[in-house]
Structures are given as structure tokens and as C-alpha cells.
Protein backbone atom coordinates (compact mmCIF):
# COMPACT_ATOMS: atom_id res chain seq x y z
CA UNK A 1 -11.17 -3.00 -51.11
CA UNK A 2 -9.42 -4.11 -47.73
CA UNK A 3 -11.02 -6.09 -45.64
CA UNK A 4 -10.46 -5.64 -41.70
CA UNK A 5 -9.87 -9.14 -39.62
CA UNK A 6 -12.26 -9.49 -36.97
CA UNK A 7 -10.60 -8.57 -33.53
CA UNK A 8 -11.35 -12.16 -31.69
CA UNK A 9 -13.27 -11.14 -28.12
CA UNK A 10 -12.64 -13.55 -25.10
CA UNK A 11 -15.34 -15.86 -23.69
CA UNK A 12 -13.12 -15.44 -20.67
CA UNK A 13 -15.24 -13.94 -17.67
CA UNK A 14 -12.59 -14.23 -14.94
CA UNK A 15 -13.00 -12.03 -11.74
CA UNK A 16 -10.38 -10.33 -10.31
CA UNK A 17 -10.04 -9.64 -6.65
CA UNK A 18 -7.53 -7.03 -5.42
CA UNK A 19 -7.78 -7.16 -1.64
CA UNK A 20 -6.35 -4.12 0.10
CA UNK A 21 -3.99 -5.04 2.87
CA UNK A 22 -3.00 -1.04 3.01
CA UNK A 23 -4.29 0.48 6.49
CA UNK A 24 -4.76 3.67 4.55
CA UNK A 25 -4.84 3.93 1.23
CA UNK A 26 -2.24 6.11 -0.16
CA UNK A 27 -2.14 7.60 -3.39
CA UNK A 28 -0.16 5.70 -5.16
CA UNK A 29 -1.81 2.56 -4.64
CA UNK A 30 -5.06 4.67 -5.62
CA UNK A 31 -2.93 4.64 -9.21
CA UNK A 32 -1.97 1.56 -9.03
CA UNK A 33 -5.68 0.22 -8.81
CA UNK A 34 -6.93 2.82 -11.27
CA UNK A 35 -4.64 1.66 -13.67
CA UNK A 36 -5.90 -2.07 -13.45
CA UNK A 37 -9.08 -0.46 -14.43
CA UNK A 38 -7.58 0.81 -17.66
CA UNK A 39 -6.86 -2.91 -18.87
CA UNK A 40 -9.31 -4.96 -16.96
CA UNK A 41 -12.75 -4.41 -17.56
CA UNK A 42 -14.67 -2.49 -14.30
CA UNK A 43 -17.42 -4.78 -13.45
CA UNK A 44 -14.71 -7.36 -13.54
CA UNK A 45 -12.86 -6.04 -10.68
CA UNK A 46 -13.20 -6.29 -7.26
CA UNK A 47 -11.43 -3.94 -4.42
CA UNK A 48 -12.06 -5.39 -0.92
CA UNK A 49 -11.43 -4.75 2.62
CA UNK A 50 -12.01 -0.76 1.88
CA UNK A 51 -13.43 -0.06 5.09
CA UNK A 52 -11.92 3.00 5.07
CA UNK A 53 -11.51 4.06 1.34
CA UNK A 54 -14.11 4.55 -1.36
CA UNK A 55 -12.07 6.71 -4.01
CA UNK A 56 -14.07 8.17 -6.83
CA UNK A 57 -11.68 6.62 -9.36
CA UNK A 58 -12.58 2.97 -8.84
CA UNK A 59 -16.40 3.76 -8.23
CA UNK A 60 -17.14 1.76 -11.89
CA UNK A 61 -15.65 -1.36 -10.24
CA UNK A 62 -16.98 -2.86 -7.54
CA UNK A 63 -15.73 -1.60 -4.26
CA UNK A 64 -16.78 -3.50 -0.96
CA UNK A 65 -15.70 -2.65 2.69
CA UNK A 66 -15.51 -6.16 3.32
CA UNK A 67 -12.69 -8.67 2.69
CA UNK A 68 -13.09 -11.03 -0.30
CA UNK A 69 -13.36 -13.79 2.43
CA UNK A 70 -16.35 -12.93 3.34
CA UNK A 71 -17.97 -13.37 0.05
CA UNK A 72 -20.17 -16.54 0.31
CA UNK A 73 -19.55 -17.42 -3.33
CA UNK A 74 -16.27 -17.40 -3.35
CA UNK A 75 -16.09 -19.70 0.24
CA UNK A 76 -18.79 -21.55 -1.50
CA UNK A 77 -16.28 -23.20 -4.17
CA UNK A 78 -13.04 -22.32 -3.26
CA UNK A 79 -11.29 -24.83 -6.04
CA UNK A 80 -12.70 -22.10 -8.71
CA UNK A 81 -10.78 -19.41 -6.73
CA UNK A 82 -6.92 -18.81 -7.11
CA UNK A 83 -4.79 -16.77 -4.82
CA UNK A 84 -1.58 -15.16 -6.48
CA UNK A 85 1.48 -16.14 -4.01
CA UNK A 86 5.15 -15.31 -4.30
CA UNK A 87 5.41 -18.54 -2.63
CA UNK A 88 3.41 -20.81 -4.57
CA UNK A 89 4.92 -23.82 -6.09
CA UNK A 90 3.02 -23.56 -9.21
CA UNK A 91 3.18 -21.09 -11.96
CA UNK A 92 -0.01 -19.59 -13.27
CA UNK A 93 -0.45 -20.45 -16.91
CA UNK A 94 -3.03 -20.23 -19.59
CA UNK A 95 -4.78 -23.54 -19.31
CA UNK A 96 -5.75 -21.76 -15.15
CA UNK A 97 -8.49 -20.03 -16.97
CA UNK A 98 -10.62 -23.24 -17.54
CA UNK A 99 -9.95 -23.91 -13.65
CA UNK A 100 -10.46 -20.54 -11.98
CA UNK A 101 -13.32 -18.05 -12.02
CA UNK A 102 -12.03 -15.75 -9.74
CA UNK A 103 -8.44 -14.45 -9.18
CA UNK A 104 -7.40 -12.82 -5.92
CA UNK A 105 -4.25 -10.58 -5.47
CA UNK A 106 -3.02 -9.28 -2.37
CA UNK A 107 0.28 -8.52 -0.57
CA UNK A 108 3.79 -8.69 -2.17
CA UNK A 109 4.00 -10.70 -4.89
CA UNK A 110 7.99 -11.67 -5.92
CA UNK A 111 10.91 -12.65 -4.27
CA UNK A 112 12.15 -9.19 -3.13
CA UNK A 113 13.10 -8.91 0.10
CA UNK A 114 12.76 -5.16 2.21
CA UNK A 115 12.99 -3.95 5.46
CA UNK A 116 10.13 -1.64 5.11
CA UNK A 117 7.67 -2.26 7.82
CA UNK A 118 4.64 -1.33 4.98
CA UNK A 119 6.17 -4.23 2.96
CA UNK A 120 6.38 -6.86 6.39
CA UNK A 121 2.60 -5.64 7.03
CA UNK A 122 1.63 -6.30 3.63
CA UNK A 123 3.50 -10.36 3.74
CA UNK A 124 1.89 -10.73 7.25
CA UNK A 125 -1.53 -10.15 5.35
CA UNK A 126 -0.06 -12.18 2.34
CA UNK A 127 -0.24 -15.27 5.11
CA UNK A 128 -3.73 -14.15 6.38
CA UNK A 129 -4.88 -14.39 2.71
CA UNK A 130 -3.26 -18.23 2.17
CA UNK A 131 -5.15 -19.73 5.50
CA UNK A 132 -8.28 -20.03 3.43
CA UNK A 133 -7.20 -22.74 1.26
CA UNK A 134 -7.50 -21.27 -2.04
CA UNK A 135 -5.46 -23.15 -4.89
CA UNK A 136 -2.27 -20.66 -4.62
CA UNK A 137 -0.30 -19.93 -7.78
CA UNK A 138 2.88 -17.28 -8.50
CA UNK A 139 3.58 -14.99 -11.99
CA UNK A 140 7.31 -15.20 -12.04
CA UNK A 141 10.12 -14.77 -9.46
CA UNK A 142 10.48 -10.77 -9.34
CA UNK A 143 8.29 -8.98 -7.38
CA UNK A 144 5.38 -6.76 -8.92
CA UNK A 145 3.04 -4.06 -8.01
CA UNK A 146 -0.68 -4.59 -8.36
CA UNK A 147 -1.31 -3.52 -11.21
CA UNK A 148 1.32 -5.69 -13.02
CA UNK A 149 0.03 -8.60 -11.47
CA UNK A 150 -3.43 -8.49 -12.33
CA UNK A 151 -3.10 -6.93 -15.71
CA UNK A 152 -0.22 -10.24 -15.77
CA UNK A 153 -2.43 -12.52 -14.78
CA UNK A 154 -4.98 -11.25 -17.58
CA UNK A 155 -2.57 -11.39 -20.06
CA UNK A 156 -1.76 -15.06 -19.07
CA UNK A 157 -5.68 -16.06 -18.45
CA UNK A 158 -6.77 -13.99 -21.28
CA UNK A 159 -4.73 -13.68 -24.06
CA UNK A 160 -3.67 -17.35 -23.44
CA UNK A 161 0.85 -16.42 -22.90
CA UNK A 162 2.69 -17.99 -20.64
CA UNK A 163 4.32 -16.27 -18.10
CA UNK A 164 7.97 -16.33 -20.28
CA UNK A 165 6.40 -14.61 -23.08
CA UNK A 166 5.00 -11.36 -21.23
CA UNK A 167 7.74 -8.68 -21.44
CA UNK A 168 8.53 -6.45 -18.66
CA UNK A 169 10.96 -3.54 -17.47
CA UNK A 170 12.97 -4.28 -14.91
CA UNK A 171 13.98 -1.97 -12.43
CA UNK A 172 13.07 1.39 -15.11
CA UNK A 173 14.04 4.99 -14.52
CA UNK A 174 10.74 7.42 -14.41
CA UNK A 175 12.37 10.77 -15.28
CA UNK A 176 10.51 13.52 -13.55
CA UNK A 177 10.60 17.34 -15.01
CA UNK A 178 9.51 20.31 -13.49
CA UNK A 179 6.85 22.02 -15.29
């Protein structure tokens, strides 16, 4: 007789805010935030400021025109918010899920610096995004996409690792064949 151990669920509820600094959406942030939705669970997820976008493949999250600021309850008590920031002095780590309820991501999140003027945009929002006052902290040096930060920032809320312990590919080759 085998006897299965009980996977252990987590009495974690954190939010997760992903607030769209993109003027138009294009389709590979469209991936980026479907693929959050693949490891976060959808009525945990937030995509705001999508004035312009409603795509059918975040409709089981919630998906508001308006920018997260504009949420009373989140302006209500901002100490239980936390706003990811390349900048931030502090390091997100496990024991930030007892402090936060919500976690918002937006802009570029890592030390890499471009010249692309989507990328400048995106850091000029990044600073829009800090003037609220939110209790800023960073995952790690390099920068990410979206979807590595939030599903990150699970990990670390979550599934209680630090940010040393997470394992990631840096700088990977995506070979492409013709079909």
C-alpha cells in the first residue's frame, strides 16, 4: 500500500498587480501576461491601465482600464502594498508575505541598461509608479520580463525561497524551426 503525502496548499492570498505601461499592447507582452496566468492563479491577478486592450486571453483575470492607483483599497493602506523596483534598496524575501497583500509590477525591473525608446518609456512610467509611496522592493540585480517577476515574486512570497535560491537562465538561446 503507498501512501501519497498531502501536497501542502498556501494560506497565502497575495494580489498581484501588473500595470501596463505599454501604449499598445503588443503581442508579446500579451504572452508574457498570459503566461503569469499559467502559474498565478486568475482571480489573483490584476492587469491595469488597459484602456485600450482587453485580450481574450487574460479575460479570467481581472482586467481594468484604470491604473492600479486608482483603486481606493489599495490608496486606502498603502503599507500592505509593495511596488517591485530595480532601484529599491531592499530585497523582497519570504517573510514580505506577512507584510504585503498586494504586489504591483510595472516597468523594467533589473539593472540593464538600453537605448530603446520602449524601454526609456517604460522607466519613465517605472518613476510615475514610485511617487505613490508604496513600500518599494527589487528581485535580484538582472533585469526580468513580467512574467519572471511576478511568477518570482510568487515563488519568493509563496513557496517561502529567497531570492538566491530561485534558478534562472541567463541570457538563453530560443531556437526557432521552420515548420
Amino acid at each position: 500500500m503507498t501512501h501519497d503525502t498531502p501536497q501542502l496548499q498556501s494560506t497565502i492570498t497575495m494580489k498581484y498587480i501588473i500595470e501596463n505601461l505599454e501604449p499598445k499592447l503588443p503581442e508579446w507582452s500579451q504572452l508574457e501576461y498570459a503566461h503569469v496566468l499559467t502559474h498565478v492563479e486568475p482571480s489573483r491577478v490584476y492587469f491595469t491601465n488597459m484602456a485600450d486592450h482587453s485580450p481574450a486571453n487574460l479575460s479570467a483575470a481581472h482586467v481594468l482600464k484604470e491604473s492600479a492607483f486608482s483603486m481606493s483599497e489599495l490608496l486606502a493602506n498603502k503599507q500592505r502594498v509593495c511596488l517591485l523596483d530595480e532601484l529599491a534598496e531592499e530585497e523582497l524575501s519570504p517573510e514580505d508575505a506577512e507584510r504585503f497583500d498586494w504586489i504591483i509590477c510595472g516597468g523594467i525591473l533589473g539593472d540593464e541598461d538600453t537605448e530603446d525608446y520602449v524601454a526609456q518609456d517604460r522607466n519613465k512610467g517605472s518613476d510615475e509608479l514610485q511617487k505613490h509611496g508604496f513600500p518599494l522592493r527589487r528581485i535580484g540585480k538582472p533585469q526580468m520580463t513580467t512574467d519572471t517577476a511576478v511568477i518570482s515574486a510568487k515563488r519568493i512570497l509563496e513557496d517561502r525561497k529567497r531570492y538566491e535560491e530561485l534558478k534562472f537562465a541567463d541570457n538563453p538561446t530560443v531556437k526557432i524551426s521552420a515548420m
